[in-house]
N, C-alpha and C. Protein backbone atom coordinates (compact mmCIF):
# COMPACT_ATOMS: atom_id res chain seq x y z
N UNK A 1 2.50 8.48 31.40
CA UNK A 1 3.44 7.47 30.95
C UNK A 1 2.74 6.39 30.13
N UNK A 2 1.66 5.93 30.71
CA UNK A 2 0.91 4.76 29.95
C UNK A 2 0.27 5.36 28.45
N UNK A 3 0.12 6.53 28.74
CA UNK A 3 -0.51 7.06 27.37
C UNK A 3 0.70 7.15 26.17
N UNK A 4 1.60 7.83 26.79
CA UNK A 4 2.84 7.70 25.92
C UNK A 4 3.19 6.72 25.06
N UNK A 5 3.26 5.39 26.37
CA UNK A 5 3.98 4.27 25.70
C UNK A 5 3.06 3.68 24.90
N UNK A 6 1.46 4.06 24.73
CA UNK A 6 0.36 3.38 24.18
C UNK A 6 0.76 4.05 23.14
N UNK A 7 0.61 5.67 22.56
CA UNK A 7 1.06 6.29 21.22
C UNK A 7 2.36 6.18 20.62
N UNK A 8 3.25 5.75 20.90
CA UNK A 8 4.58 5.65 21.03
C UNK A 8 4.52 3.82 19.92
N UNK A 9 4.22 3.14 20.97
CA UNK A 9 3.77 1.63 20.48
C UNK A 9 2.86 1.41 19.30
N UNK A 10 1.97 2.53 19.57
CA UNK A 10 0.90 2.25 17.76
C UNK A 10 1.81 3.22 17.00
N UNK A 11 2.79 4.01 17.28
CA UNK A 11 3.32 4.65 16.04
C UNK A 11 4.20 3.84 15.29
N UNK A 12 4.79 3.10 16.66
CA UNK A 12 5.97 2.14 15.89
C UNK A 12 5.44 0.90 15.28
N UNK A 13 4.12 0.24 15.45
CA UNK A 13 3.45 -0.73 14.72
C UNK A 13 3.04 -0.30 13.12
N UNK A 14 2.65 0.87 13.27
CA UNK A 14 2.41 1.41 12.07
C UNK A 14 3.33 1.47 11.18
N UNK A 15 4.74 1.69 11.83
CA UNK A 15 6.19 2.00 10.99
C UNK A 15 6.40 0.75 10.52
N UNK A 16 6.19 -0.31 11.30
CA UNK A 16 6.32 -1.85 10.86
C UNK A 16 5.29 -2.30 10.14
N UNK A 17 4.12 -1.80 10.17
CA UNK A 17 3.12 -2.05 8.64
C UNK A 17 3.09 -1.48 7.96
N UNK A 18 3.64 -0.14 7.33
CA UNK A 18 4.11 0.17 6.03
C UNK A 18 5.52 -0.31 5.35
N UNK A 19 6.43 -0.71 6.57
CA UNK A 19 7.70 -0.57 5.79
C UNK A 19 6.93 -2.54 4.93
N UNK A 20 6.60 -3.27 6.01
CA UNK A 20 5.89 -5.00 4.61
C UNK A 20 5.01 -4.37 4.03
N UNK A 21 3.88 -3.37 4.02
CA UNK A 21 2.75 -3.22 3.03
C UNK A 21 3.45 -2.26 1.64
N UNK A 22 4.43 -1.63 1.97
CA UNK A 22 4.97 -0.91 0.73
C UNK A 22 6.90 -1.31 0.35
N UNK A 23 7.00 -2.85 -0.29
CA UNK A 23 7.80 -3.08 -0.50
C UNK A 23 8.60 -2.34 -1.71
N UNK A 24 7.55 -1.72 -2.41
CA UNK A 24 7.88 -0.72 -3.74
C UNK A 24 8.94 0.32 -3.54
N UNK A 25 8.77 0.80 -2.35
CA UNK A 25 9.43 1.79 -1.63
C UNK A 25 11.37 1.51 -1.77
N UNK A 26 11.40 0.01 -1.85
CA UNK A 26 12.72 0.10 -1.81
C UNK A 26 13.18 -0.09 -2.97
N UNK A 27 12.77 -0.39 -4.11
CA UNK A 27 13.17 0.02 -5.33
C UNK A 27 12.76 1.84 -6.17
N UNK A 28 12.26 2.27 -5.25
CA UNK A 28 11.77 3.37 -6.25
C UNK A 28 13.28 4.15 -6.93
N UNK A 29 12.30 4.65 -7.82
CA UNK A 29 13.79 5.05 -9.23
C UNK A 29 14.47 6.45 -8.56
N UNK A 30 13.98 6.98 -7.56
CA UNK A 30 14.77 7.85 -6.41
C UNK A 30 15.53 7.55 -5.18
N UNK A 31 16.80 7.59 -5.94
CA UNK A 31 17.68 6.90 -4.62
C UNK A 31 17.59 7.55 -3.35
N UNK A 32 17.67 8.60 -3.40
CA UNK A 32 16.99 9.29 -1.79
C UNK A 32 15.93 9.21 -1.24
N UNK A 33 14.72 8.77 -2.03
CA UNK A 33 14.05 8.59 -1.70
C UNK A 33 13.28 7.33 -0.55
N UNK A 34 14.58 6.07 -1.38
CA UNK A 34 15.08 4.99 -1.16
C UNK A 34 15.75 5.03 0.40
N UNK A 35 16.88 5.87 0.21
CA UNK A 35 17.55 6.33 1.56
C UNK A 35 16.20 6.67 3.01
N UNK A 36 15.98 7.54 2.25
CA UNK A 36 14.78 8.47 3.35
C UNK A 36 13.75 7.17 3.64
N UNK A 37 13.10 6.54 3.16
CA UNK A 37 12.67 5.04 3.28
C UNK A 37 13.09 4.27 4.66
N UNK A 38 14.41 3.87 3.93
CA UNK A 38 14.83 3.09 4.82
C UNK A 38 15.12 3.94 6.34
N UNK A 39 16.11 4.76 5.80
CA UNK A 39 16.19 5.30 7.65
C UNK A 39 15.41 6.02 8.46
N UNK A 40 14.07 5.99 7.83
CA UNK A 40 12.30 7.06 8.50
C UNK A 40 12.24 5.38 8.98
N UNK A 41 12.06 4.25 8.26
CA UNK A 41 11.13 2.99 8.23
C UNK A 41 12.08 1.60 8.94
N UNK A 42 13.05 1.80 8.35
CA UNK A 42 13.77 0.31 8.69
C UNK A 42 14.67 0.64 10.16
N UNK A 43 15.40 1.29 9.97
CA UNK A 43 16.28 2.20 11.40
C UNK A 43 15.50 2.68 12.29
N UNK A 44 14.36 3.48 11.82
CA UNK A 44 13.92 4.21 13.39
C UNK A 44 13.41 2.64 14.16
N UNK A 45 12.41 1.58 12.84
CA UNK A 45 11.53 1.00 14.07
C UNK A 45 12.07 -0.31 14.13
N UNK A 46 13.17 -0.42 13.04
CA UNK A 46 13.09 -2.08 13.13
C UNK A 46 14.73 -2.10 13.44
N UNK A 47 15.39 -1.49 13.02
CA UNK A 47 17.13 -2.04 13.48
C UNK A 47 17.63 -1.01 14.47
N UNK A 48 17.70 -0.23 14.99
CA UNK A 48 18.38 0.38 15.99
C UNK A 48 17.99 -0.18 17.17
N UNK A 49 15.82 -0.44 17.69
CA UNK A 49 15.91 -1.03 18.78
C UNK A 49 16.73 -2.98 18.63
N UNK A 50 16.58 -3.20 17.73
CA UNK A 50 16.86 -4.65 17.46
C UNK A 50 18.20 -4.79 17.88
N UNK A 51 18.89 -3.38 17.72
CA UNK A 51 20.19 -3.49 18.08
C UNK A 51 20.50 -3.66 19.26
N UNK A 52 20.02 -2.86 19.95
CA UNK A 52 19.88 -2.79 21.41
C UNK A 52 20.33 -4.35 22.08
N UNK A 53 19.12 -4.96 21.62
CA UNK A 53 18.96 -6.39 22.28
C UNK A 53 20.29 -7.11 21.46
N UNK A 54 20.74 -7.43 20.55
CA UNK A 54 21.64 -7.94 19.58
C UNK A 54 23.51 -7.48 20.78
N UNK A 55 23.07 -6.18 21.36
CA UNK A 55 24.59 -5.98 21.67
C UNK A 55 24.64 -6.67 23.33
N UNK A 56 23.81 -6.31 23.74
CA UNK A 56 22.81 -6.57 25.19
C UNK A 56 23.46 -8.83 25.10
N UNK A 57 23.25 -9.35 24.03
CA UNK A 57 23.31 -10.79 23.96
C UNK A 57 24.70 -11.12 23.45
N UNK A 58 25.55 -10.03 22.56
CA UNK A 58 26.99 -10.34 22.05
C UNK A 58 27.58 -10.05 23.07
N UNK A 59 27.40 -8.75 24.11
CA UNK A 59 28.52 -8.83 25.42
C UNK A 59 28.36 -10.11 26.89
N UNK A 60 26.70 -10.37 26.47
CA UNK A 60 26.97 -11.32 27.72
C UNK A 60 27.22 -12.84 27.28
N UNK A 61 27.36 -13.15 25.86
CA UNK A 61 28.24 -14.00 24.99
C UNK A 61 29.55 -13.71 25.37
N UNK A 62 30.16 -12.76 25.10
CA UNK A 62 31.57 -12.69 25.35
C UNK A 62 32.02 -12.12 26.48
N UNK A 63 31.82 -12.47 27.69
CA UNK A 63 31.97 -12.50 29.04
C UNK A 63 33.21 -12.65 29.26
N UNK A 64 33.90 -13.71 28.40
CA UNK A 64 35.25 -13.91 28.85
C UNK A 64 36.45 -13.31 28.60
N UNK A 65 35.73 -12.19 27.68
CA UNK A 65 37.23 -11.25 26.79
C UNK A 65 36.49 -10.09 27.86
N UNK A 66 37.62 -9.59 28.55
CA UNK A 66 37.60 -8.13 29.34
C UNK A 66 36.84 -6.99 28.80
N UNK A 67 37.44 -6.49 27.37
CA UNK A 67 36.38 -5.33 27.11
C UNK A 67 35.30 -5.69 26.92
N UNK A 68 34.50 -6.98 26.76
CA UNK A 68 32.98 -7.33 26.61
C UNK A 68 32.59 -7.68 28.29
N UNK A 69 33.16 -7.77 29.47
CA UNK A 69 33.19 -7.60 30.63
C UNK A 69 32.96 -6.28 30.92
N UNK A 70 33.66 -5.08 30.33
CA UNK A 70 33.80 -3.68 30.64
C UNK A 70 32.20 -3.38 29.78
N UNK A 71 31.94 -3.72 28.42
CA UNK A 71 31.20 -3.18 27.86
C UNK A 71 29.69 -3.52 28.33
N UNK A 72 29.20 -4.85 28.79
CA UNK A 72 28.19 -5.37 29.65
C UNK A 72 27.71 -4.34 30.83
N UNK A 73 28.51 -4.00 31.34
CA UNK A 73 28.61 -3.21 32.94
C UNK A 73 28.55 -2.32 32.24
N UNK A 74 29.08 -1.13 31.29
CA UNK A 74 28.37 0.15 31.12
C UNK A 74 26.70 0.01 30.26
N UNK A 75 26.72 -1.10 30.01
CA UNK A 75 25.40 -1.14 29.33
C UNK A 75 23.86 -1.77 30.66
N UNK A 76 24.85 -1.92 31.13
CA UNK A 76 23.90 -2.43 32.54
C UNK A 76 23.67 -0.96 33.44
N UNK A 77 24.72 0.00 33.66
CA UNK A 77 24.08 0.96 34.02
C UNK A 77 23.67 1.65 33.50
N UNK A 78 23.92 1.89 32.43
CA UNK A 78 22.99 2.80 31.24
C UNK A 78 21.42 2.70 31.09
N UNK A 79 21.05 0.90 31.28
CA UNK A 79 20.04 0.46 31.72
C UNK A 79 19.20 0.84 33.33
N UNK A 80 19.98 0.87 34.22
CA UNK A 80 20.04 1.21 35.42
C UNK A 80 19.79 2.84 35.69
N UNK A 81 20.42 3.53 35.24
CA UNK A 81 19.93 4.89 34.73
C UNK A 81 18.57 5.15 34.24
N UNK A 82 18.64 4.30 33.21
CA UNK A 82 17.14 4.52 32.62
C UNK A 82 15.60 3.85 33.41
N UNK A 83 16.22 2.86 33.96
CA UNK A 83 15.07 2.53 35.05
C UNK A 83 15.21 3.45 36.63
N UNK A 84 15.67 4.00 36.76
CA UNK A 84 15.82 5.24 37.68
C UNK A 84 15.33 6.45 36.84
N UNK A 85 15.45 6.90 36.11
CA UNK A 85 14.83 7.61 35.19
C UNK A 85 13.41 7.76 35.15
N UNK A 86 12.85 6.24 35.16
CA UNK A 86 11.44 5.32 34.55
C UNK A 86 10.77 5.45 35.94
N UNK A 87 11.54 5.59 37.11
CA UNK A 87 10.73 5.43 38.58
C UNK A 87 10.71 6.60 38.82
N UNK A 88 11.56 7.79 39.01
CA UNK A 88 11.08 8.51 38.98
C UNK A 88 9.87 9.55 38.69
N UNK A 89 9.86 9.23 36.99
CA UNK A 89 9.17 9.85 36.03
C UNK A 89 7.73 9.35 36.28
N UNK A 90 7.19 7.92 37.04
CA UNK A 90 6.02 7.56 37.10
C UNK A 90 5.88 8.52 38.93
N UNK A 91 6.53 8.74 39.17
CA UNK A 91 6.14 9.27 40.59
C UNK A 91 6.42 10.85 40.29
N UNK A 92 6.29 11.18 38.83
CA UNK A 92 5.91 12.67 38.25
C UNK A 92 7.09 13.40 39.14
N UNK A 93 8.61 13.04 39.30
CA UNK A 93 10.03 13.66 39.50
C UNK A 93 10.56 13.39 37.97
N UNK A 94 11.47 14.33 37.99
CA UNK A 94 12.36 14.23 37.11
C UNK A 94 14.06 14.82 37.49
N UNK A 95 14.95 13.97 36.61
CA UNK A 95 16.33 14.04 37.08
C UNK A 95 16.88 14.36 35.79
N UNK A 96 17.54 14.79 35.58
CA UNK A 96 18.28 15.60 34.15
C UNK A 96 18.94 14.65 33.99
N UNK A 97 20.11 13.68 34.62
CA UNK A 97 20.89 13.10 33.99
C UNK A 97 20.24 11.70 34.31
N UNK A 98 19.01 11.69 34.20
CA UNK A 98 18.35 10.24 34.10
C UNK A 98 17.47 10.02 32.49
N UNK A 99 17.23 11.57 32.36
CA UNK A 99 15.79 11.85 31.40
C UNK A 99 16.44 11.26 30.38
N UNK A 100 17.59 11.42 29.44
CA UNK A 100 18.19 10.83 27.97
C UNK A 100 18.09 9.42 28.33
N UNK A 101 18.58 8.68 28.86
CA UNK A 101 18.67 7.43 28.94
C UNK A 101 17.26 6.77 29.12
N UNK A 102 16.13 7.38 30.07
CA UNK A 102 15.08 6.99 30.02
C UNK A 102 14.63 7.12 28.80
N UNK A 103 14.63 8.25 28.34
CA UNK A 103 13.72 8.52 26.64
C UNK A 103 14.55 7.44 25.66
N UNK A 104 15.82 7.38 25.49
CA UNK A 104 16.43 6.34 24.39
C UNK A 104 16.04 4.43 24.91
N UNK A 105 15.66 4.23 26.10
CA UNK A 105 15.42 3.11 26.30
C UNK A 105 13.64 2.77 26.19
N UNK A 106 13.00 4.28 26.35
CA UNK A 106 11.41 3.94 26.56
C UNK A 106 11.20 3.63 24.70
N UNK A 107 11.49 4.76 24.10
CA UNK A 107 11.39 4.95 22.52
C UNK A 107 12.14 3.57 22.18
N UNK A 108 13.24 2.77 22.03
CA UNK A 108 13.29 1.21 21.74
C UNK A 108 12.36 0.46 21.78
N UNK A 109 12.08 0.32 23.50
CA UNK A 109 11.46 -0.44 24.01
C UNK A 109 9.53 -0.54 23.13
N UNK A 110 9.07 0.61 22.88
CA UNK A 110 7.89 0.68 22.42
C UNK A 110 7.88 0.98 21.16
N UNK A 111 9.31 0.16 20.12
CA UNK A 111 9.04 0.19 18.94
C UNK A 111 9.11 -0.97 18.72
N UNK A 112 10.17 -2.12 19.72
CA UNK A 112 10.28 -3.33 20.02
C UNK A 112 8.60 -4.11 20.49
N UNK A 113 8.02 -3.47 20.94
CA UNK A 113 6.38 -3.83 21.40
C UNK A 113 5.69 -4.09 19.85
N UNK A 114 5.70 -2.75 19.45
CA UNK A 114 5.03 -1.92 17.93
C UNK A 114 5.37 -3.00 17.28
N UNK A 115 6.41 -3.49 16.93
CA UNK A 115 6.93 -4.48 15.75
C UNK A 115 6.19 -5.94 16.23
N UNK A 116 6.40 -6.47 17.75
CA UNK A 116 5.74 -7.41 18.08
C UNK A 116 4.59 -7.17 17.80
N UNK A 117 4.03 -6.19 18.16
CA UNK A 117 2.34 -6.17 18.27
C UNK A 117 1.41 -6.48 16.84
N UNK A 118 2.81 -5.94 15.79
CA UNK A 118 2.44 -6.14 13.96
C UNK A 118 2.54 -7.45 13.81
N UNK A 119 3.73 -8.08 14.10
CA UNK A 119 3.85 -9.28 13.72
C UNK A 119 3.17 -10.30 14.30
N UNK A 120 2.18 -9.88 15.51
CA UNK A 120 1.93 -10.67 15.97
C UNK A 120 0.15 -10.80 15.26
N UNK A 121 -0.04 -10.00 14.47
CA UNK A 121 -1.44 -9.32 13.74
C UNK A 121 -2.27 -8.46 14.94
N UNK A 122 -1.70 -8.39 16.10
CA UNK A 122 -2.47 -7.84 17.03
C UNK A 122 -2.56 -6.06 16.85
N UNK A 123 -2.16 -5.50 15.36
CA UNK A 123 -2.36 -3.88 15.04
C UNK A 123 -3.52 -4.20 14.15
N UNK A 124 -4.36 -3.41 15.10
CA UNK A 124 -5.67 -2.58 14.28
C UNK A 124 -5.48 -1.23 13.59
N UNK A 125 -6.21 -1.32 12.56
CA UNK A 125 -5.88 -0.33 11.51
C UNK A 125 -7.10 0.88 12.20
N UNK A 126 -8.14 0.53 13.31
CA UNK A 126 -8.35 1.50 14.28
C UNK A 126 -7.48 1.93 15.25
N UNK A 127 -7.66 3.22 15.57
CA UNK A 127 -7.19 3.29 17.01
C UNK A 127 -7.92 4.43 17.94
N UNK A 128 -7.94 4.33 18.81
CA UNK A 128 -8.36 5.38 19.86
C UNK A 128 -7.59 6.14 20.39
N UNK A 129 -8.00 7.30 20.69
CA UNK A 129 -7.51 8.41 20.88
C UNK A 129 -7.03 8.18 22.20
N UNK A 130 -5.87 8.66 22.60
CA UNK A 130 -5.06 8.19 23.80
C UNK A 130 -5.22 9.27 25.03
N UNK A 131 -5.56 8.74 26.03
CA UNK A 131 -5.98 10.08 26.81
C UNK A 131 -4.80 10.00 27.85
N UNK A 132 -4.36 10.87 28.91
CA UNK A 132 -3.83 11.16 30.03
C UNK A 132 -4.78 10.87 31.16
């Protein structure tokens, strides 16, 4: 698990230091190319987990309208799932209807790190080989 989230975290730092080191990328004179850009670079590492947290803060903002009441609580066990998932998986069990939710919350979570870890200058353009 620790090795994971260590390769996982320098992949997604990396995704966040090319998408500022190659701003060229979003003008190039290939609009697909442009496309493929953005949703390899901007979506995988920087807006889908961002989203996460963004919906996570609009439902417990809107607490007082019912379906953002309803929508909080499935996003709380979805969360809940995935940390049942996460305990398991470190005590080397696994549960089928835990594993998706764990993998879509671990993969956020350690692109959300990755992006901190860039912005924070704390990515070395070394890295070490990640062991088990």
């Amino acid at each position: 698990m620790r090795a994971e989230w260590a390769r996982r975290a320098r992949n997604a730092a990396g995704g966040w230091q090319a998408f500022f080191k190659l701003p060229g990328m979003l003008r190039h004179k290939s609009k697909l190319i442009t496309f493929q850009y953005l949703s390899h670079r901007m979506l995988r590492w920087m807006a889908t987990p961002s989203l996460f947290v963004a919906l996570f803060l609009a439902n417990w903002g809107l607490l007082a309208l019912p379906f953002y009441r309803l929508a909080l609580a499935a996003q709380i066990a979805f969360y809940g799932l995935a940390g049942g998932g996460w305990w398991l998986a470190t005590r080397g069990r696994r549960a089928r209807g835990l594993l998706a939710p764990f993998y879509i919350c671990m993969l956020n979570a350690t692109a959300l790190a990755g992006g901190w870890r860039y912005l924070r200058g704390k990515q070395s353009v070394l890295w070490a080989k990640v062991r088990d």
